[in-house]
PDB file of N, CA and C in Angstrom:
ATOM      1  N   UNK A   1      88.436 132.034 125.996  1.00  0.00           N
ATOM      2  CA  UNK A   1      89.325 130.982 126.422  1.00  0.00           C
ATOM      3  C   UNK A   1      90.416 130.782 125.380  1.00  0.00           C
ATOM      4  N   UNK A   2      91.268 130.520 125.957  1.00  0.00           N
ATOM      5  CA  UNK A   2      93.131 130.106 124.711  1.00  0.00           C
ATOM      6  C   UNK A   2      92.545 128.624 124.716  1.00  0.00           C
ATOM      7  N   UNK A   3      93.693 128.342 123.804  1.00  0.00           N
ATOM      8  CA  UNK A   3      93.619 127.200 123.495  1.00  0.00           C
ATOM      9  C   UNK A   3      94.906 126.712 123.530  1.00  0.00           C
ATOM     10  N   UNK A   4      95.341 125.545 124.655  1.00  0.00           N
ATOM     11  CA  UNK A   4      96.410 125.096 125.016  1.00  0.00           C
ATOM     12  C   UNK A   4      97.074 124.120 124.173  1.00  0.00           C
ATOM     13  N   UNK A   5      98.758 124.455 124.158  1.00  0.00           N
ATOM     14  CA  UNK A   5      99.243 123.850 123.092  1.00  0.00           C
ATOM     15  C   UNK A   5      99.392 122.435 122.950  1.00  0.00           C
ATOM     16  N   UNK A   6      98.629 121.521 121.790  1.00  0.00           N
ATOM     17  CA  UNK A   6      98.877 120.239 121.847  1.00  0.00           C
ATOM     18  C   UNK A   6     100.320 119.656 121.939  1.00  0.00           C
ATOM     19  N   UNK A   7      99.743 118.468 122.590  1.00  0.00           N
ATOM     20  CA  UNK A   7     101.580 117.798 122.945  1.00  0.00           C
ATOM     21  C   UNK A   7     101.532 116.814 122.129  1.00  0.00           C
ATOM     22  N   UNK A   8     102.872 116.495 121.674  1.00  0.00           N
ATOM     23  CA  UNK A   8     103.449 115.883 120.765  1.00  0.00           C
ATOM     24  C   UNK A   8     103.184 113.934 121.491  1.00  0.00           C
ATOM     25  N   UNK A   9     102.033 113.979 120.713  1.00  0.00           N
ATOM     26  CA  UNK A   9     102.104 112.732 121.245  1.00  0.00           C
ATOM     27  C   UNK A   9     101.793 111.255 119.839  1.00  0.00           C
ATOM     28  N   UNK A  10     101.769 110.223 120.356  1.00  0.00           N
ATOM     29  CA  UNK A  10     101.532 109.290 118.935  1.00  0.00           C
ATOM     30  C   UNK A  10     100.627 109.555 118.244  1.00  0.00           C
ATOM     31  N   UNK A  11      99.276 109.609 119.049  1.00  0.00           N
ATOM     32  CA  UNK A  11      98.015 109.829 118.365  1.00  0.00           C
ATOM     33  C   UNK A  11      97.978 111.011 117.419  1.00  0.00           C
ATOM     34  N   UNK A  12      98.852 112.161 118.421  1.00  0.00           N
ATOM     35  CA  UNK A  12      98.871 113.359 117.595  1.00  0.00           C
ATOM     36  C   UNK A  12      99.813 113.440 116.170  1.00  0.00           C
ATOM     37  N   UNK A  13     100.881 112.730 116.294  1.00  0.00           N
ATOM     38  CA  UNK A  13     101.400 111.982 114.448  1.00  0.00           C
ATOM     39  C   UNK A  13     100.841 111.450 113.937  1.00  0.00           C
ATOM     40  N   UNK A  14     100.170 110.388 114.515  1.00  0.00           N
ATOM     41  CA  UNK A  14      98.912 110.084 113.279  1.00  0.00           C
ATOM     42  C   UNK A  14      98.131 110.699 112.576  1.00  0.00           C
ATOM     43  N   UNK A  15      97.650 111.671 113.302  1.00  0.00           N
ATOM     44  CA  UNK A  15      96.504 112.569 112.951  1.00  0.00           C
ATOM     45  C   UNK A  15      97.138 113.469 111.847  1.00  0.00           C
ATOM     46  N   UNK A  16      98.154 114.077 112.223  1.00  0.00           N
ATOM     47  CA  UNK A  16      98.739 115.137 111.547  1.00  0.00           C
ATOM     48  C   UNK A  16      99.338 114.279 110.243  1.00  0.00           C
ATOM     49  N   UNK A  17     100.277 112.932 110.327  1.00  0.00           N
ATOM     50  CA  UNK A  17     100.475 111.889 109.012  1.00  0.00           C
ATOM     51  C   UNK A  17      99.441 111.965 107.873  1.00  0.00           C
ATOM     52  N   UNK A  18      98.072 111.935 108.499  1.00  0.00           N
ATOM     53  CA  UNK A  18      97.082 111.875 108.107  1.00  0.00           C
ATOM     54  C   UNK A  18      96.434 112.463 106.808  1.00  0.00           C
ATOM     55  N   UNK A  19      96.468 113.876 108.076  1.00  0.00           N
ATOM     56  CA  UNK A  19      95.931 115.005 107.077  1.00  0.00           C
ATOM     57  C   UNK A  19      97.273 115.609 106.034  1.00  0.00           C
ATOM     58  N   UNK A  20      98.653 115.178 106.507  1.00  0.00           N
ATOM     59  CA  UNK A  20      99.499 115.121 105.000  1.00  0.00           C
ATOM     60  C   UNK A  20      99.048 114.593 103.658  1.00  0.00           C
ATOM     61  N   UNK A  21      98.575 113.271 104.187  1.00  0.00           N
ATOM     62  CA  UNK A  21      98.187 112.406 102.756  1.00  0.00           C
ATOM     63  C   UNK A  21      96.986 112.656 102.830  1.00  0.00           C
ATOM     64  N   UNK A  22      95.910 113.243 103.405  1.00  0.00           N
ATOM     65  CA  UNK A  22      94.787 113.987 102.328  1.00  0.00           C
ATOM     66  C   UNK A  22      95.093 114.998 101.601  1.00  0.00           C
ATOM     67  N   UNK A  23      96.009 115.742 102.469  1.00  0.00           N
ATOM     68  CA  UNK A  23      96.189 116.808 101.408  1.00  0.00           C
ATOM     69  C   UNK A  23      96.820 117.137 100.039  1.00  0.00           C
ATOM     70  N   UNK A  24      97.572 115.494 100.406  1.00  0.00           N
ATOM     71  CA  UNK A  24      98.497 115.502  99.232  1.00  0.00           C
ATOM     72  C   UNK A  24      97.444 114.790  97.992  1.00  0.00           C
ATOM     73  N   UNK A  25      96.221 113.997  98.630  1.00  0.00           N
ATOM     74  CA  UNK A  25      96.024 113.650  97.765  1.00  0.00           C
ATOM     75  C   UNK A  25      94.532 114.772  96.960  1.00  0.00           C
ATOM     76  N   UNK A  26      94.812 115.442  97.791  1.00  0.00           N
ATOM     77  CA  UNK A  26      93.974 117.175  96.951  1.00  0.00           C
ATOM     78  C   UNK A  26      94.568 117.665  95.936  1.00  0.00           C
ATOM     79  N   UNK A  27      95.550 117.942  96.418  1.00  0.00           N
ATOM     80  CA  UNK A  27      96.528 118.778  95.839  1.00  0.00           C
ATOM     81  C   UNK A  27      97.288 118.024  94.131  1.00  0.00           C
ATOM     82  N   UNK A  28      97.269 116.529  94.230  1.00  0.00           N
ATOM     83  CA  UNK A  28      97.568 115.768  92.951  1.00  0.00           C
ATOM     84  C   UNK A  28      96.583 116.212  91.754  1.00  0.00           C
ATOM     85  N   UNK A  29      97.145 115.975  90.533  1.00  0.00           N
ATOM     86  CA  UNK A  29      96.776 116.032  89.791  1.00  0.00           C
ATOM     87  C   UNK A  29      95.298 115.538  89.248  1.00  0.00           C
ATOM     88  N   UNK A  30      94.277 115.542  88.561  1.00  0.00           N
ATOM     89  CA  UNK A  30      93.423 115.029  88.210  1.00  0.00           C
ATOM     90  C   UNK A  30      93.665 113.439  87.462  1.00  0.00           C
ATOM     91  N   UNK A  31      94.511 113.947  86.889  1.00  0.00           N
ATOM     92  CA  UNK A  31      95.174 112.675  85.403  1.00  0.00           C
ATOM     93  C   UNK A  31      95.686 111.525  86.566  1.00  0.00           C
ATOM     94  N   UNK A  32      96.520 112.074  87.572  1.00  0.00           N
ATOM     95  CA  UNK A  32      97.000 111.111  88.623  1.00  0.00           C
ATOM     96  C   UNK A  32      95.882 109.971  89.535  1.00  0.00           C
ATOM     97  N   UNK A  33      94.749 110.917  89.935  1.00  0.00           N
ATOM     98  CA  UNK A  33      94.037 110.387  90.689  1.00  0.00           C
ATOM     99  C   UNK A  33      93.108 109.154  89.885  1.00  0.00           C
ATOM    100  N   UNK A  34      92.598 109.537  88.893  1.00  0.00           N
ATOM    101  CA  UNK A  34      91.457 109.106  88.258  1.00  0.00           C
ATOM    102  C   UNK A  34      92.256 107.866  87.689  1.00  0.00           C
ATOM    103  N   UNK A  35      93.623 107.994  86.886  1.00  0.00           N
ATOM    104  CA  UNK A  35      94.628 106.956  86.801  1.00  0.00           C
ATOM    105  C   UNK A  35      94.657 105.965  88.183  1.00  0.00           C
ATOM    106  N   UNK A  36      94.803 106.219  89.181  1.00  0.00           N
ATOM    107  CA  UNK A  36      94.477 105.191  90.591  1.00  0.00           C
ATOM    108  C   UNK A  36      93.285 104.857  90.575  1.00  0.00           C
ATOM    109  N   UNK A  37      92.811 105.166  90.841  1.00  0.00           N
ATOM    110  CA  UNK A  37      90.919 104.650  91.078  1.00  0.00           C
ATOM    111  C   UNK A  37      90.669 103.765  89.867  1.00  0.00           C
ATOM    112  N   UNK A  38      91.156 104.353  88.235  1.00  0.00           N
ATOM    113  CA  UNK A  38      90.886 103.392  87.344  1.00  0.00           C
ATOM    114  C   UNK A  38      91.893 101.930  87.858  1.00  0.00           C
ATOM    115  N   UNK A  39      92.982 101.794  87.815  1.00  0.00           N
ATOM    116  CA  UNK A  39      94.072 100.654  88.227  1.00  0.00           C
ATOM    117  C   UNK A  39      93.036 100.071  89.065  1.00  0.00           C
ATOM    118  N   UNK A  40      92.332 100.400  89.946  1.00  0.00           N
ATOM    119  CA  UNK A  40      92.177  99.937  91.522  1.00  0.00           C
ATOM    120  C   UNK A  40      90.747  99.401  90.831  1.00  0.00           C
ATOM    121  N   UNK A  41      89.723  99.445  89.759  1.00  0.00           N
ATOM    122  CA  UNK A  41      88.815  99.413  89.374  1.00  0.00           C
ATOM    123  C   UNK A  41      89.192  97.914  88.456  1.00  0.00           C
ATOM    124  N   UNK A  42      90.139  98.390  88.034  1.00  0.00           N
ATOM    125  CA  UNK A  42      90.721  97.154  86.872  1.00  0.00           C
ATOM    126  C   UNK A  42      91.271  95.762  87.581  1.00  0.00           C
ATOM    127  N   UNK A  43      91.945  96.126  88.495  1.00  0.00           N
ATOM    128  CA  UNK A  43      92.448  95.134  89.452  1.00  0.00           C
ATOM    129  C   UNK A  43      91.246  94.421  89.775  1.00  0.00           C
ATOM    130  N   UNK A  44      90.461  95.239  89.920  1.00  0.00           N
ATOM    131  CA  UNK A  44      89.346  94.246  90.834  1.00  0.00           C
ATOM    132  C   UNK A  44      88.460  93.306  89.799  1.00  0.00           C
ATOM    133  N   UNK A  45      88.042  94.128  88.891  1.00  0.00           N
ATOM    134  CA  UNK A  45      87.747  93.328  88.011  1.00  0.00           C
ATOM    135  C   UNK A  45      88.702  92.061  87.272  1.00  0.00           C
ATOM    136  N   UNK A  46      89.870  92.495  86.844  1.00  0.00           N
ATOM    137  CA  UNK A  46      90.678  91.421  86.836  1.00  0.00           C
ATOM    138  C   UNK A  46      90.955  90.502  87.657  1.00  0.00           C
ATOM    139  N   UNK A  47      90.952  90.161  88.903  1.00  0.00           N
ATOM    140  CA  UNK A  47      90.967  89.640  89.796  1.00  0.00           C
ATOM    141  C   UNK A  47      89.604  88.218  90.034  1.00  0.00           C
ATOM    142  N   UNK A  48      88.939  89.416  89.739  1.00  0.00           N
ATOM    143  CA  UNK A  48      86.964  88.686  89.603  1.00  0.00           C
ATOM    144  C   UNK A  48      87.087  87.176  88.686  1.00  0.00           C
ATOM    145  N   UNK A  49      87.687  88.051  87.528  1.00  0.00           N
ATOM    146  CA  UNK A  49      87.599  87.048  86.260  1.00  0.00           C
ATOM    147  C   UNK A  49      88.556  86.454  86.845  1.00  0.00           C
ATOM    148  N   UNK A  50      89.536  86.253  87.080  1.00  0.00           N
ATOM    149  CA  UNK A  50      90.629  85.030  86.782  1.00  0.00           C
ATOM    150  C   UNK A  50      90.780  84.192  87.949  1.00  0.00           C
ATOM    151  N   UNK A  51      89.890  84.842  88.612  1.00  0.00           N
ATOM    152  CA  UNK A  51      89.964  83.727  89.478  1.00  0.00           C
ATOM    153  C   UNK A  51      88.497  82.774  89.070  1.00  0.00           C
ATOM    154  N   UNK A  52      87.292  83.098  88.975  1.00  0.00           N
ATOM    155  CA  UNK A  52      86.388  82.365  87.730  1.00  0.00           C
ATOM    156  C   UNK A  52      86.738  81.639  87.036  1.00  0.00           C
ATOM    157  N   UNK A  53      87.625  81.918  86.036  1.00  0.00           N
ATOM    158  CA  UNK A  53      88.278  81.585  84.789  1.00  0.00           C
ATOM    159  C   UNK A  53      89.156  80.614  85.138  1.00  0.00           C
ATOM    160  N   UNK A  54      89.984  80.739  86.042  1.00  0.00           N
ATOM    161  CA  UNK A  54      91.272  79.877  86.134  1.00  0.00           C
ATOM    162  C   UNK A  54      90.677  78.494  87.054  1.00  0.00           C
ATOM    163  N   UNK A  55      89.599  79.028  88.068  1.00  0.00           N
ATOM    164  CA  UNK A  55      88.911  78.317  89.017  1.00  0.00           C
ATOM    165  C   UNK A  55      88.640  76.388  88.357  1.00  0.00           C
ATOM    166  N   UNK A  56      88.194  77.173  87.397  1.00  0.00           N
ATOM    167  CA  UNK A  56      87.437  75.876  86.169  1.00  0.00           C
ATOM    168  C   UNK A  56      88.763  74.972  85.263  1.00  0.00           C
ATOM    169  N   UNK A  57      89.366  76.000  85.016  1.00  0.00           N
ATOM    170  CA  UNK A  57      90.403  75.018  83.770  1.00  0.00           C
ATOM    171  C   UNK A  57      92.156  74.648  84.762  1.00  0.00           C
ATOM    172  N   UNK A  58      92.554  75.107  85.998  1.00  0.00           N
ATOM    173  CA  UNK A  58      93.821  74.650  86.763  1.00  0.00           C
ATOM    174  C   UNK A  58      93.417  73.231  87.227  1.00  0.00           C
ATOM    175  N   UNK A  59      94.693  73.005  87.337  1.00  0.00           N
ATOM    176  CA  UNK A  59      94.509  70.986  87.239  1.00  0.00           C
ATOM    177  C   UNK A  59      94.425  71.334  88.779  1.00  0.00           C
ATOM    178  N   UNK A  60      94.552  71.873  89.874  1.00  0.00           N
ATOM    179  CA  UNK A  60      94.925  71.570  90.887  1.00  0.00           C
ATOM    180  C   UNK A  60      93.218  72.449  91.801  1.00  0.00           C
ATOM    181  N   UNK A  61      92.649  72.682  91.114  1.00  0.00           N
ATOM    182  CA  UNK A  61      91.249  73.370  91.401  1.00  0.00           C
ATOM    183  C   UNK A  61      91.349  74.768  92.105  1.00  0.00           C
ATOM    184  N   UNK A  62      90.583  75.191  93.152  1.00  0.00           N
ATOM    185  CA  UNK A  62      90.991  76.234  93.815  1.00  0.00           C
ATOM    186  C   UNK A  62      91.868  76.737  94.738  1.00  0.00           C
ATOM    187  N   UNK A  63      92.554  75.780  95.439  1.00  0.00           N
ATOM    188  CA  UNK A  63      93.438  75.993  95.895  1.00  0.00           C
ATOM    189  C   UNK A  63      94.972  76.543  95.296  1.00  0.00           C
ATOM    190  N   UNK A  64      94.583  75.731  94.147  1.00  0.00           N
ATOM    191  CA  UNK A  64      96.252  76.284  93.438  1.00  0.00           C
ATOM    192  C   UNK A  64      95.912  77.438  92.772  1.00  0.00           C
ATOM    193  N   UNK A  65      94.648  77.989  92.322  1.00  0.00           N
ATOM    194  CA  UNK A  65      94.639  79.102  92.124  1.00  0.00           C
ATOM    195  C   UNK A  65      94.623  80.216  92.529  1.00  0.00           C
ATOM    196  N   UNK A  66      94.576  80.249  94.034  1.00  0.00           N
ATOM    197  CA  UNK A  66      94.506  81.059  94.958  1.00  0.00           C
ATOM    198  C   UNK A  66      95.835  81.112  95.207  1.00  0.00           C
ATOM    199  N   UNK A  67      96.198  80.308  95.450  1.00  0.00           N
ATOM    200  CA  UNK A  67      97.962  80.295  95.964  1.00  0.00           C
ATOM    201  C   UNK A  67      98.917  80.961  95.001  1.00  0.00           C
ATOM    202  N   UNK A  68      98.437  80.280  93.860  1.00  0.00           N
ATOM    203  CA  UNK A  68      99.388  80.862  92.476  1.00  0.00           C
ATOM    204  C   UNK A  68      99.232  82.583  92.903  1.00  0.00           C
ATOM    205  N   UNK A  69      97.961  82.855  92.690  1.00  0.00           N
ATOM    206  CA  UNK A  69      97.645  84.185  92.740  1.00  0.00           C
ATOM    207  C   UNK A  69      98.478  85.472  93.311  1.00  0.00           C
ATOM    208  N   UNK A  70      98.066  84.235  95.225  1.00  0.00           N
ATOM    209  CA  UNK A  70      98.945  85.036  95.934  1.00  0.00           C
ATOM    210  C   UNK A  70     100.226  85.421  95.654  1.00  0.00           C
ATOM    211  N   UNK A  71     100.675  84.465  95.317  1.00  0.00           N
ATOM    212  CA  UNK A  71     102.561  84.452  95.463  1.00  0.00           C
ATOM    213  C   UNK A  71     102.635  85.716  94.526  1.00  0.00           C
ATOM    214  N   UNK A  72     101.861  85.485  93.160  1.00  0.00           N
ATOM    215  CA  UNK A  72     102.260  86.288  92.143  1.00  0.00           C
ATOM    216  C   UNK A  72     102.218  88.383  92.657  1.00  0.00           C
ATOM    217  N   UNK A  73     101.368  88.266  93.519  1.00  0.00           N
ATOM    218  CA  UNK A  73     101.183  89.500  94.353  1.00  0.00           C
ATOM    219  C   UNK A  73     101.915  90.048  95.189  1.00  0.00           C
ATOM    220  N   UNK A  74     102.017  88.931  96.259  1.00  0.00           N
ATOM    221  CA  UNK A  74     103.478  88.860  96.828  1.00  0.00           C
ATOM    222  C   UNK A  74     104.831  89.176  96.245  1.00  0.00           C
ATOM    223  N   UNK A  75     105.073  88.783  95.273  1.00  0.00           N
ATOM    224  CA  UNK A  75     106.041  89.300  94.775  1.00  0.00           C
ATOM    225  C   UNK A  75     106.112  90.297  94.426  1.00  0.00           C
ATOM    226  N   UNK A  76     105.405  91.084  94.103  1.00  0.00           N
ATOM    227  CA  UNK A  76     105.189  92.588  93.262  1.00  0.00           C
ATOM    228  C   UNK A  76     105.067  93.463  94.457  1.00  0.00           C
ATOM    229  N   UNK A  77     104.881  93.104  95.587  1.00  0.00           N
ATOM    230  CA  UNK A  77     104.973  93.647  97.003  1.00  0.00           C
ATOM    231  C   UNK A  77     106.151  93.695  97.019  1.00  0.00           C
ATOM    232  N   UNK A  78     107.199  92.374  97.202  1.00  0.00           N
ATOM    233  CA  UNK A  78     108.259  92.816  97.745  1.00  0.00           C
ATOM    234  C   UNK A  78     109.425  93.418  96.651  1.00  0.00           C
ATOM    235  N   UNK A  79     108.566  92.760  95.028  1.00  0.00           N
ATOM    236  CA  UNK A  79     109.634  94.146  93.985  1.00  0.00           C
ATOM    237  C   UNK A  79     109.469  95.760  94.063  1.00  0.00           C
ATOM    238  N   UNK A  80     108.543  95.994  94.816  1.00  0.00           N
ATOM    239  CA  UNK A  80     108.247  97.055  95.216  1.00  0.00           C
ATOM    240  C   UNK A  80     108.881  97.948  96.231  1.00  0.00           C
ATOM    241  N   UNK A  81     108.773  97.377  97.646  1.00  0.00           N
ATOM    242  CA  UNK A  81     109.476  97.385  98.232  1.00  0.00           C
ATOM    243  C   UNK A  81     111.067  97.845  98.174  1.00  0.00           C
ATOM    244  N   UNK A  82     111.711  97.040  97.385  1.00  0.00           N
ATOM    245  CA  UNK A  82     113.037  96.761  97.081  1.00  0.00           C
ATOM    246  C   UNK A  82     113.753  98.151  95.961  1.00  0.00           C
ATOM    247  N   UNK A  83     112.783  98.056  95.398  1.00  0.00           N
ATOM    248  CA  UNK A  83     112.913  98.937  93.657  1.00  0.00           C
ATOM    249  C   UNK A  83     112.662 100.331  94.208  1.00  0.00           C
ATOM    250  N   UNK A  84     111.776 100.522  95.240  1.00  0.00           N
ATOM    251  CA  UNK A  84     111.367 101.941  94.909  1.00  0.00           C
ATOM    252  C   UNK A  84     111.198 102.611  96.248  1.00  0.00           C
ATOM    253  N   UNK A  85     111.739 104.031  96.193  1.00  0.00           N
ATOM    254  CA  UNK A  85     111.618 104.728  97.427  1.00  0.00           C
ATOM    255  C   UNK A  85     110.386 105.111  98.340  1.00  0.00           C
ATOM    256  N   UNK A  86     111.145 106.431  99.044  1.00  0.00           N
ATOM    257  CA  UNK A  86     109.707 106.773 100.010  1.00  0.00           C
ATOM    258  C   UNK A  86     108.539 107.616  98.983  1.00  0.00           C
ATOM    259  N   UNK A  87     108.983 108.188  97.526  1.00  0.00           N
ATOM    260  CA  UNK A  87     107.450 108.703  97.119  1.00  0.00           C
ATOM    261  C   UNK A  87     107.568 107.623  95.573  1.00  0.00           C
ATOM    262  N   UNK A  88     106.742 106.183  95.346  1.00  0.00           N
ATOM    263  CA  UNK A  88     106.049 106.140  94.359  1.00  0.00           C
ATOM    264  C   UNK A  88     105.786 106.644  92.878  1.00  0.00           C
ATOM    265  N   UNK A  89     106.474 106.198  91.841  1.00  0.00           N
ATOM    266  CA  UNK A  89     106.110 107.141  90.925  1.00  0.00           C
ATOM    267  C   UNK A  89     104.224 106.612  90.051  1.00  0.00           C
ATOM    268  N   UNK A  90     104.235 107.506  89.134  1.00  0.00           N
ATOM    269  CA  UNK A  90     102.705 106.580  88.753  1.00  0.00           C
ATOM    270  C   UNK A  90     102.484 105.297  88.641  1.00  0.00           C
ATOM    271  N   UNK A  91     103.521 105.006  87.979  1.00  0.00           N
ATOM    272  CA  UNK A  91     103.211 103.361  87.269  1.00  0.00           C
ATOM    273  C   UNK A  91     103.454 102.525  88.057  1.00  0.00           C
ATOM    274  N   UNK A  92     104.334 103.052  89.457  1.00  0.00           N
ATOM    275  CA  UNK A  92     104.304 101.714  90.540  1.00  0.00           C
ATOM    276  C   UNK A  92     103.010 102.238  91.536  1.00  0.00           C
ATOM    277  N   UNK A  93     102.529 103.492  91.088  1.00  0.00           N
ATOM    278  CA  UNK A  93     100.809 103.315  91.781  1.00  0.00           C
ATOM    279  C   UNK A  93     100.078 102.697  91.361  1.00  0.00           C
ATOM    280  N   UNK A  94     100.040 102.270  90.123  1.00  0.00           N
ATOM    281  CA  UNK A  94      99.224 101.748  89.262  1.00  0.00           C
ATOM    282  C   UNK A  94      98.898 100.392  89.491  1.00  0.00           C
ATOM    283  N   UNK A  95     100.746  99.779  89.562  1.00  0.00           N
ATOM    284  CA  UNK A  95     100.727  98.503  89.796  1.00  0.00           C
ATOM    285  C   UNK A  95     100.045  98.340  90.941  1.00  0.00           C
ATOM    286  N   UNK A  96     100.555  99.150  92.067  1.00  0.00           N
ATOM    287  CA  UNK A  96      99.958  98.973  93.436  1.00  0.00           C
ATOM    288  C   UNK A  96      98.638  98.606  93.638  1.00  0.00           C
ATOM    289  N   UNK A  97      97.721  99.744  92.668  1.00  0.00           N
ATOM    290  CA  UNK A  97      96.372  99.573  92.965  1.00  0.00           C
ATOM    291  C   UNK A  97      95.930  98.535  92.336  1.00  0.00           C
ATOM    292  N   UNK A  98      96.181  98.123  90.733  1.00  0.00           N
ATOM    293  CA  UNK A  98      95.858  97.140  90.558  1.00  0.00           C
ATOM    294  C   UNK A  98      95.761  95.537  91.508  1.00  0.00           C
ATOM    295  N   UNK A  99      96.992  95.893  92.036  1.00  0.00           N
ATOM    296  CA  UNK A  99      97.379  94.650  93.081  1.00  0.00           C
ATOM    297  C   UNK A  99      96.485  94.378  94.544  1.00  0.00           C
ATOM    298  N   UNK A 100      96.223  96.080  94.652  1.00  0.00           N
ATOM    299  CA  UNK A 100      95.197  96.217  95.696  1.00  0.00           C
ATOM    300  C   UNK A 100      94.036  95.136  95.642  1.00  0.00           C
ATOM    301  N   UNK A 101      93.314  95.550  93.903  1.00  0.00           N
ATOM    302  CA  UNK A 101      91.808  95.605  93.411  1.00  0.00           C
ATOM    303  C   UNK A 101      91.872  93.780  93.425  1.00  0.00           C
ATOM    304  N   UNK A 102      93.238  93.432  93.038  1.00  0.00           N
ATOM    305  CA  UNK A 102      92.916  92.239  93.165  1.00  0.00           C
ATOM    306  C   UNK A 102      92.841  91.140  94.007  1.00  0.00           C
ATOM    307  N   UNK A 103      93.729  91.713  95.082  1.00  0.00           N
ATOM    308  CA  UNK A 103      93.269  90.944  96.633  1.00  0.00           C
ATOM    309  C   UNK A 103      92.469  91.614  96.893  1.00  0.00           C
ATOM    310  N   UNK A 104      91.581  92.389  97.016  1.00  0.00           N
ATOM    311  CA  UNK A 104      90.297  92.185  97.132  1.00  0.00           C
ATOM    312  C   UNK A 104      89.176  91.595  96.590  1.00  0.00           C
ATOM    313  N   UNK A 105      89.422  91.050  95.401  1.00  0.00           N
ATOM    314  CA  UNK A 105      88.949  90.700  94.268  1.00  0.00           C
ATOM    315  C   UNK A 105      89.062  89.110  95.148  1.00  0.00           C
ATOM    316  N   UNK A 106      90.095  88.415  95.020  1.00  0.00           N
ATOM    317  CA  UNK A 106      90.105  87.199  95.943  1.00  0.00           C
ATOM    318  C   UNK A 106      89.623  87.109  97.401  1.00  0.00           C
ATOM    319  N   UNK A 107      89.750  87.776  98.097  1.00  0.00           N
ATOM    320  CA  UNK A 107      89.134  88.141  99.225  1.00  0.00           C
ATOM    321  C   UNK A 107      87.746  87.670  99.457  1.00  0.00           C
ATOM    322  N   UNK A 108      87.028  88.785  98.643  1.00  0.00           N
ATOM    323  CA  UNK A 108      86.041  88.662  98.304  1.00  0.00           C
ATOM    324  C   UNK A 108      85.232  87.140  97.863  1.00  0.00           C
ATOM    325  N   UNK A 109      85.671  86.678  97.144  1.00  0.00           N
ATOM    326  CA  UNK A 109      85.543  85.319  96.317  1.00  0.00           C
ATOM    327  C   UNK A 109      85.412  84.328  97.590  1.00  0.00           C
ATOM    328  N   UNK A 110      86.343  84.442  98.474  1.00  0.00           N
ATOM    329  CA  UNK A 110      86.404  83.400  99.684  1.00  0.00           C
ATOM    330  C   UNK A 110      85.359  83.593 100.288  1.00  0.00           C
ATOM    331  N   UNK A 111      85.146  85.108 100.897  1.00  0.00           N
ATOM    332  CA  UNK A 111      83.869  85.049 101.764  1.00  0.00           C
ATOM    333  C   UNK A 111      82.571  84.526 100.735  1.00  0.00           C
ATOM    334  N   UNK A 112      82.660  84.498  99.188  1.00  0.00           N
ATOM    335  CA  UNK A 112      80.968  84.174  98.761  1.00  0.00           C
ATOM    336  C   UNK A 112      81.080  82.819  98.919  1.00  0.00           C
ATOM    337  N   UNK A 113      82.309  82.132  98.784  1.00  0.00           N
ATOM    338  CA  UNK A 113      82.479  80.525  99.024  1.00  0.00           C
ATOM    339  C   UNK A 113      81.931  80.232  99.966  1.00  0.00           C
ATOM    340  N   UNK A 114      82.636  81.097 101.317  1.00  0.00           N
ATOM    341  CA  UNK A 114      82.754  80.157 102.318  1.00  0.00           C
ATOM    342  C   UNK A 114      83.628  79.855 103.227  1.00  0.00           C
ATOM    343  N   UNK A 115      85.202  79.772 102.291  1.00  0.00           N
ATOM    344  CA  UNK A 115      85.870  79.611 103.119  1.00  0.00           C
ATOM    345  C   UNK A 115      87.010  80.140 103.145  1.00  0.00           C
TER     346      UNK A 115
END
């Protein structure tokens, strides 16, 4: 049996988008990768603590520390955005992941709360 030619469809850009950025992320460097995963490791942990940390000593309790947080993230989203093209160089991966590790880091914190 042949095998009939796939049609160009959305699903089928996704798929193929896809396996670009696995491959690209094969094909990267060692020093590159392990540099992300560490950021994305640090973020989270940073994230852990300061929101702990800040939880206890902000005059305004958890709410303003969460908020502060956000914004401060938010922003580095949209300096991001603004500053830098379609490929990323390291250090705005870095930031990225860090930024990742740490909304998840808050994330996280809400669901052990509660709320």
């Amino acid at each position: 049996m042949t095998r009939l030619p796939v049609q160009r469809t959305r699903f089928q850009g996704l798929i193929s988008r896809l396996g670009g950025r696995v491959a690209g992320l094969v094909r990267r460097s060692w020093r590159t990768g392990s540099l992300a995963a560490l950021a994305l490791l640090l973020g989270f942990f940073a994230g852990q603590n300061l929101t702990t940390l800040l939880l206890f000593s902000a005059p305004g309790g958890r709410p303003a520390v969460v908020l502060a947080m956000l914004l401060v993230l938010e922003t580095v989203v949209r300096l991001r955005s603004r500053l830098v093209g379609a490929e990323p160089s390291l250090g705005w991966v870095i930031i990225d992941n860090l930024r990742i590790g740490a909304t998840y880091a808050i994330v996280l914190e809400a669901f052990k709360l509660g709320t």
